[in-house]
Protein backbone atom coordinates (compact mmCIF):
# COMPACT_ATOMS: atom_id res chain seq x y z
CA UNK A 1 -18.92 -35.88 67.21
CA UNK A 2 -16.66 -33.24 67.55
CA UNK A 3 -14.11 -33.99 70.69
CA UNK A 4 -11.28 -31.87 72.21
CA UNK A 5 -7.94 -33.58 73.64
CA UNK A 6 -5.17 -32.56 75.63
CA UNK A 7 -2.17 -34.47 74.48
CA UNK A 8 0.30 -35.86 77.25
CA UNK A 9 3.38 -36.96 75.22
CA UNK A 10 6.04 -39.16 76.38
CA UNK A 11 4.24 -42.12 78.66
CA UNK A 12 4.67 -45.43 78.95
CA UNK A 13 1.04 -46.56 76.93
CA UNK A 14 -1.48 -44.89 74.98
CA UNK A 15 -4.43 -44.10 77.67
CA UNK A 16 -7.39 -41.59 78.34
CA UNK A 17 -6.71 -40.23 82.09
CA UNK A 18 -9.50 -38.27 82.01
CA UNK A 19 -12.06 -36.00 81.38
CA UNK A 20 -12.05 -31.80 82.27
CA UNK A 21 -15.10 -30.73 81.47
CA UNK A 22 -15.20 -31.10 78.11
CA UNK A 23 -12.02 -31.56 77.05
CA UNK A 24 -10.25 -34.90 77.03
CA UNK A 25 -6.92 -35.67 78.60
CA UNK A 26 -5.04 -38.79 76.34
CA UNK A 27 -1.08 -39.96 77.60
CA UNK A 28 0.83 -41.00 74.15
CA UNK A 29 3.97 -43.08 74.21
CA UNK A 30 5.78 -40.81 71.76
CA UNK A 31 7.76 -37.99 71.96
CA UNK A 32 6.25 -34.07 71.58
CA UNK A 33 8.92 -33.87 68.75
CA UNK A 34 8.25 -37.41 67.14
CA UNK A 35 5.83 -36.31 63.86
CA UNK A 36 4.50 -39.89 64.27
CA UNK A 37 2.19 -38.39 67.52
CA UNK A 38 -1.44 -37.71 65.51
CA UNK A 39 -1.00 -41.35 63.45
CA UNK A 40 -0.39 -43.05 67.23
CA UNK A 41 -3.46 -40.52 68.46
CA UNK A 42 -5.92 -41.34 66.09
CA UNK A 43 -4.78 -44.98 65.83
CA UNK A 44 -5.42 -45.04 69.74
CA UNK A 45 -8.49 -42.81 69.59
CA UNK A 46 -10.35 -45.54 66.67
CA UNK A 47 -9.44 -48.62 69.53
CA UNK A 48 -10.92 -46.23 72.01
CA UNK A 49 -13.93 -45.80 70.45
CA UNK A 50 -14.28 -48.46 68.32
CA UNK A 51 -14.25 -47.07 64.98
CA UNK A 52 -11.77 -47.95 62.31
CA UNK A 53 -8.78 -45.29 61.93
CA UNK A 54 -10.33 -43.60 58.59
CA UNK A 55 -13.40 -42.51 61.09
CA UNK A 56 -10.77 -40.35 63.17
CA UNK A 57 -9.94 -36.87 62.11
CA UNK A 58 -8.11 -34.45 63.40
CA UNK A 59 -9.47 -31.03 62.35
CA UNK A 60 -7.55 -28.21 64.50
CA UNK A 61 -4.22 -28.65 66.25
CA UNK A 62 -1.91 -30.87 64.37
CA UNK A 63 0.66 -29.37 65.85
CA UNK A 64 -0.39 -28.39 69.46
CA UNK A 65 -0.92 -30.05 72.56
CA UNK A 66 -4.43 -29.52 71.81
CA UNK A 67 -6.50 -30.55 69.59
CA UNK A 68 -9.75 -30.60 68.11
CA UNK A 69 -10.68 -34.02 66.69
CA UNK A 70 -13.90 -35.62 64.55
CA UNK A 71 -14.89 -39.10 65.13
CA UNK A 72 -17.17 -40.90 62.58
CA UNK A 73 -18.88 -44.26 62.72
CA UNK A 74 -20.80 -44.28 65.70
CA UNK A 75 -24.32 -42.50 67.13
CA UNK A 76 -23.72 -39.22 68.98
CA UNK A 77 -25.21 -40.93 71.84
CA UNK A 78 -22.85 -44.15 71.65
CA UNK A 79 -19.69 -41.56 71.73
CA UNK A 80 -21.27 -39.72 74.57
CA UNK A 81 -22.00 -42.45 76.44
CA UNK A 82 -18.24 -43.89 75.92
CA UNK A 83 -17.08 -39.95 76.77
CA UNK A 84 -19.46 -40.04 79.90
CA UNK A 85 -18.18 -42.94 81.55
CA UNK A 86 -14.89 -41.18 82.02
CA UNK A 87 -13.90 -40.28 85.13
C-alpha cells in the first residue's frame, strides 16, 4: 500500500495525529535538519503498522516534509483498516 505523510518534526514522541483525506499527518521527535528523520519514520511507521522495518519504504520525498511511503507485509485491507480507524 502506497501511503502519503506529512512529517511534523521536532515533538516530544513519535505519533500519527491524524488523517487529511488521504494523506497522513506523523509528529517525529527529531529535528527537520537531523538526517536521522526517515530511519526514526520508518522505524515508527513498521510499530505502527506492525510490519518489520525492511517492509517500510520510502519512495518519494526523502528530503521533504512530505512523503510518499510503501508499506509491505500486510493485506491492503489490514493497512486500510489500521489507516481508517484514524481520526
Amino acid at each position: 500500500m502506497i501511503v502519503k505523510i506529512r512529517v511534523i518534526p521536532n515533538s516530544e514522541d513519535n505519533e500519527v495525529i491524524s488523517r487529511i483525506g488521504s494523506v497522513l499527518r506523523v509528529k517525529v521527535c527529531a529535528s527537520a535538519e537531523d538526517m536521522k528523520i526517515n530511519t526514526i519514520l520508518r522505524d515508527y511507521l513498521s510499530v505502527f503498522f506492525e510490519v518489520p522495518p525492511k517492509q517500510v519504504s520510502i519512495i518519494r520525498g526523502a528530503k521533504g516534509r512530505e512523503k510518499t511511503v510503501e508499506i509491505t507485509g500486510k493485506t491492503e485491507e489490514q493497512l486500510k483498516n489500521l489507516l481508517d480507524a484514524i481520526p
